[in-house]
N, C-alpha and C. Protein backbone atom coordinates (compact mmCIF):
# COMPACT_ATOMS: atom_id res chain seq x y z
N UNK A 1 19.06 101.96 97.35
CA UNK A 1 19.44 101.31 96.10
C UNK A 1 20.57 102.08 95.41
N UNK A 2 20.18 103.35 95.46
CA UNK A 2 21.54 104.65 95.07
C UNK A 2 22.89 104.00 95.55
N UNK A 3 22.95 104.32 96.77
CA UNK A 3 24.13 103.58 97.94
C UNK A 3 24.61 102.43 97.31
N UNK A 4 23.80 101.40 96.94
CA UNK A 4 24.63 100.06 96.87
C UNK A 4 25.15 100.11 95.37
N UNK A 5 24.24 101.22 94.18
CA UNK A 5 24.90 101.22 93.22
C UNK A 5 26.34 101.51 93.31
N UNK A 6 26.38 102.66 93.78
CA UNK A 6 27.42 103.79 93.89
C UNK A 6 29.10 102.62 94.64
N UNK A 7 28.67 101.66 95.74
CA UNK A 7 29.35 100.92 96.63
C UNK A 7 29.97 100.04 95.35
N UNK A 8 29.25 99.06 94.53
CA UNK A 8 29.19 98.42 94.32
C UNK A 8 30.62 98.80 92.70
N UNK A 9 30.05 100.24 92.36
CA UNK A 9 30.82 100.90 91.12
C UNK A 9 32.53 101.10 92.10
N UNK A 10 32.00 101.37 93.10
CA UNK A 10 33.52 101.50 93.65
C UNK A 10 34.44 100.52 93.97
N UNK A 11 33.49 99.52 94.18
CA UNK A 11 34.23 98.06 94.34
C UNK A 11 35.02 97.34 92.98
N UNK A 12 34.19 97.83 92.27
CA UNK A 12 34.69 97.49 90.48
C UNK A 12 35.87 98.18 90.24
N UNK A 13 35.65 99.44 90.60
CA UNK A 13 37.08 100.40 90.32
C UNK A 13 37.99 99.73 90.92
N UNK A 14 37.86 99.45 92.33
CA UNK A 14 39.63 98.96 93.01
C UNK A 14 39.63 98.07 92.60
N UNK A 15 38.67 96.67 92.13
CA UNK A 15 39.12 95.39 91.99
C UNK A 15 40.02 95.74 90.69
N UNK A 16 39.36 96.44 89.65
CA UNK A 16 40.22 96.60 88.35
C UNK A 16 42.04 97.06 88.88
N UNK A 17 41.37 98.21 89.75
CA UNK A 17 43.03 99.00 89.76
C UNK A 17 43.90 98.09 90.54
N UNK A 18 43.84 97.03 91.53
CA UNK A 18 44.00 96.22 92.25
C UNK A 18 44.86 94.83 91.47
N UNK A 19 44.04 95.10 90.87
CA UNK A 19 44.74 93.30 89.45
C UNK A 19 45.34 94.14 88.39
N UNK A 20 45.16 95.27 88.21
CA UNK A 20 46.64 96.14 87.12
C UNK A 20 47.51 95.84 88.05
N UNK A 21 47.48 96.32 89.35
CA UNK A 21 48.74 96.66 90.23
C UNK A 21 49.87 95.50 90.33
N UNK A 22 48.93 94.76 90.46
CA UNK A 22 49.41 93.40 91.10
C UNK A 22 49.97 92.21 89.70
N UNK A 23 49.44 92.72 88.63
CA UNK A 23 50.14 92.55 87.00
C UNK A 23 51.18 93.59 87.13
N UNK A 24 51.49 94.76 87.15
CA UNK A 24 51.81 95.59 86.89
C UNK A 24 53.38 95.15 87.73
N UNK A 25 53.13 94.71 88.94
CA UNK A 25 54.50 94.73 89.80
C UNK A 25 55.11 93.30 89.22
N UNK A 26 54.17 92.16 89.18
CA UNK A 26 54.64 91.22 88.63
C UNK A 26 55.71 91.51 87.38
N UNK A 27 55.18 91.86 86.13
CA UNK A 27 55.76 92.33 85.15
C UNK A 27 57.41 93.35 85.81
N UNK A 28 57.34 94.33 86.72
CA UNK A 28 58.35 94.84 86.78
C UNK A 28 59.43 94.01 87.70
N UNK A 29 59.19 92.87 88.21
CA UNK A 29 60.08 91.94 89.25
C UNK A 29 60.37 91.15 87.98
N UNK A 30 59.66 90.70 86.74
CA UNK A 30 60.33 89.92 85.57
C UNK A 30 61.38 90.22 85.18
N UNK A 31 61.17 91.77 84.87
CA UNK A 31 61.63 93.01 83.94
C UNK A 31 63.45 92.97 84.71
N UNK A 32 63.04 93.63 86.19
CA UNK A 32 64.22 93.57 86.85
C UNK A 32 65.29 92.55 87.17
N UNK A 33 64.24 90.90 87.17
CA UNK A 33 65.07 89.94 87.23
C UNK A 33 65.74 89.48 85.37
N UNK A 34 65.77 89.74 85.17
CA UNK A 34 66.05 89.96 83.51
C UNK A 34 67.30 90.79 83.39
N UNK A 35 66.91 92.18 84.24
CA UNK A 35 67.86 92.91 83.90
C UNK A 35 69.75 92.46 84.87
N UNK A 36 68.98 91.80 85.73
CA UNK A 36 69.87 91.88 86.78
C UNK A 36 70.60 90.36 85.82
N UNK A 37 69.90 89.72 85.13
CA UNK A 37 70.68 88.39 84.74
C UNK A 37 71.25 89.18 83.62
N UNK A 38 71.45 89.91 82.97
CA UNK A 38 72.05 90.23 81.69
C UNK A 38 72.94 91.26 82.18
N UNK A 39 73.03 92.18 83.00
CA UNK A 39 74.11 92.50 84.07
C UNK A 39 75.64 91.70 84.31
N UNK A 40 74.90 90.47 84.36
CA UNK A 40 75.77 89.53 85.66
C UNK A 40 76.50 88.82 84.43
N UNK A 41 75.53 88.52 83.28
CA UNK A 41 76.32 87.80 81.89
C UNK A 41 77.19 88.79 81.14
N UNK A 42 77.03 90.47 81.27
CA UNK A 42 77.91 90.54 80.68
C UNK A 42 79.26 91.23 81.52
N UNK A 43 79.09 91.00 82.84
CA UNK A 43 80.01 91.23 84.12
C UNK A 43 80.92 89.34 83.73
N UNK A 44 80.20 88.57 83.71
CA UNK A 44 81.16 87.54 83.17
C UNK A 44 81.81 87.55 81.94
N UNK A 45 81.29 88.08 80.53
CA UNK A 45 81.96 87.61 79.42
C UNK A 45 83.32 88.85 79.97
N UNK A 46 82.96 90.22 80.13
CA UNK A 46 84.04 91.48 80.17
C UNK A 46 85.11 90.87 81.28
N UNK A 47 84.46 89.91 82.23
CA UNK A 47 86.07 89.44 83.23
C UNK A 47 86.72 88.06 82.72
N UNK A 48 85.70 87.49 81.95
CA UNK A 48 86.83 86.33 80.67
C UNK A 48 87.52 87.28 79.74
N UNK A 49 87.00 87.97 79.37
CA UNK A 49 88.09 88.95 77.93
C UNK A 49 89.26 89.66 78.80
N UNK A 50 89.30 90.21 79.63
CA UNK A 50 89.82 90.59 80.07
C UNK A 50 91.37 89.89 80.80
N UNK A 51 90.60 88.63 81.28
CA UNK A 51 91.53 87.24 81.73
C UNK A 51 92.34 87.11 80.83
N UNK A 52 91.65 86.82 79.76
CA UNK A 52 92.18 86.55 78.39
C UNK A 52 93.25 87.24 77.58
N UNK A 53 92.77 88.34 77.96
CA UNK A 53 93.83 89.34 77.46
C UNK A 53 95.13 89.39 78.05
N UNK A 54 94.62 89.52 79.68
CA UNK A 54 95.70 89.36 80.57
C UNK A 54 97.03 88.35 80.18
N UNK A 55 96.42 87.59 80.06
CA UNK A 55 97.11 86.07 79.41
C UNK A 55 98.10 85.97 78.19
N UNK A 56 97.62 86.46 77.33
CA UNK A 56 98.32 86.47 76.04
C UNK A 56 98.76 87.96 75.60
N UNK A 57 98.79 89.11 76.96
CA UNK A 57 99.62 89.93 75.85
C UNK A 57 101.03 90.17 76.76
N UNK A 58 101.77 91.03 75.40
CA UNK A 58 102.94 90.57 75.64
C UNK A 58 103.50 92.32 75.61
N UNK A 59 103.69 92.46 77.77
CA UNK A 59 104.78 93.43 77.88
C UNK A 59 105.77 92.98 78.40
C-alpha cells in the first residue's frame, strides 16, 4: 500500500511538471513568434524611411 502511495505521489509530480512544461514552451513559441513579427515590422517601416529618404534628399 506504501509502494502504490509513494508511485502514485510520483505520478502527480510529473503529470504537474509535465503540463507546466508543455504551457511553459507553448507560451515561449507565442512569445518568440511575436518577437520575430515585430522584428520584421520594424525591418519594414526602417527600409520605407529610408527609401524615402533616399528619394527626396537633395545631394
Amino acid at each position: 500500500m506504501e509502494l502504490l502511495c509513494c508511485n502514485v505521489a510520483a505520478l502527480a509530480v510529473a503529470l504537474v511538471y509535465y503540463t507546466w512544461r508543455a504551457y511553459d514552451q507553448a507560451r515561449a513559441a507565442r512569445q518568440r513568434l511575436l518577437h520575430e513579427r515585430v522584428a520584421y515590422l520594424l525591418w519594414v517601416i526602417a527600409d520605407r524611411m529610408d527609401s524615402h529618404h533616399r528619394r527626396f534628399s537633395v545631394n
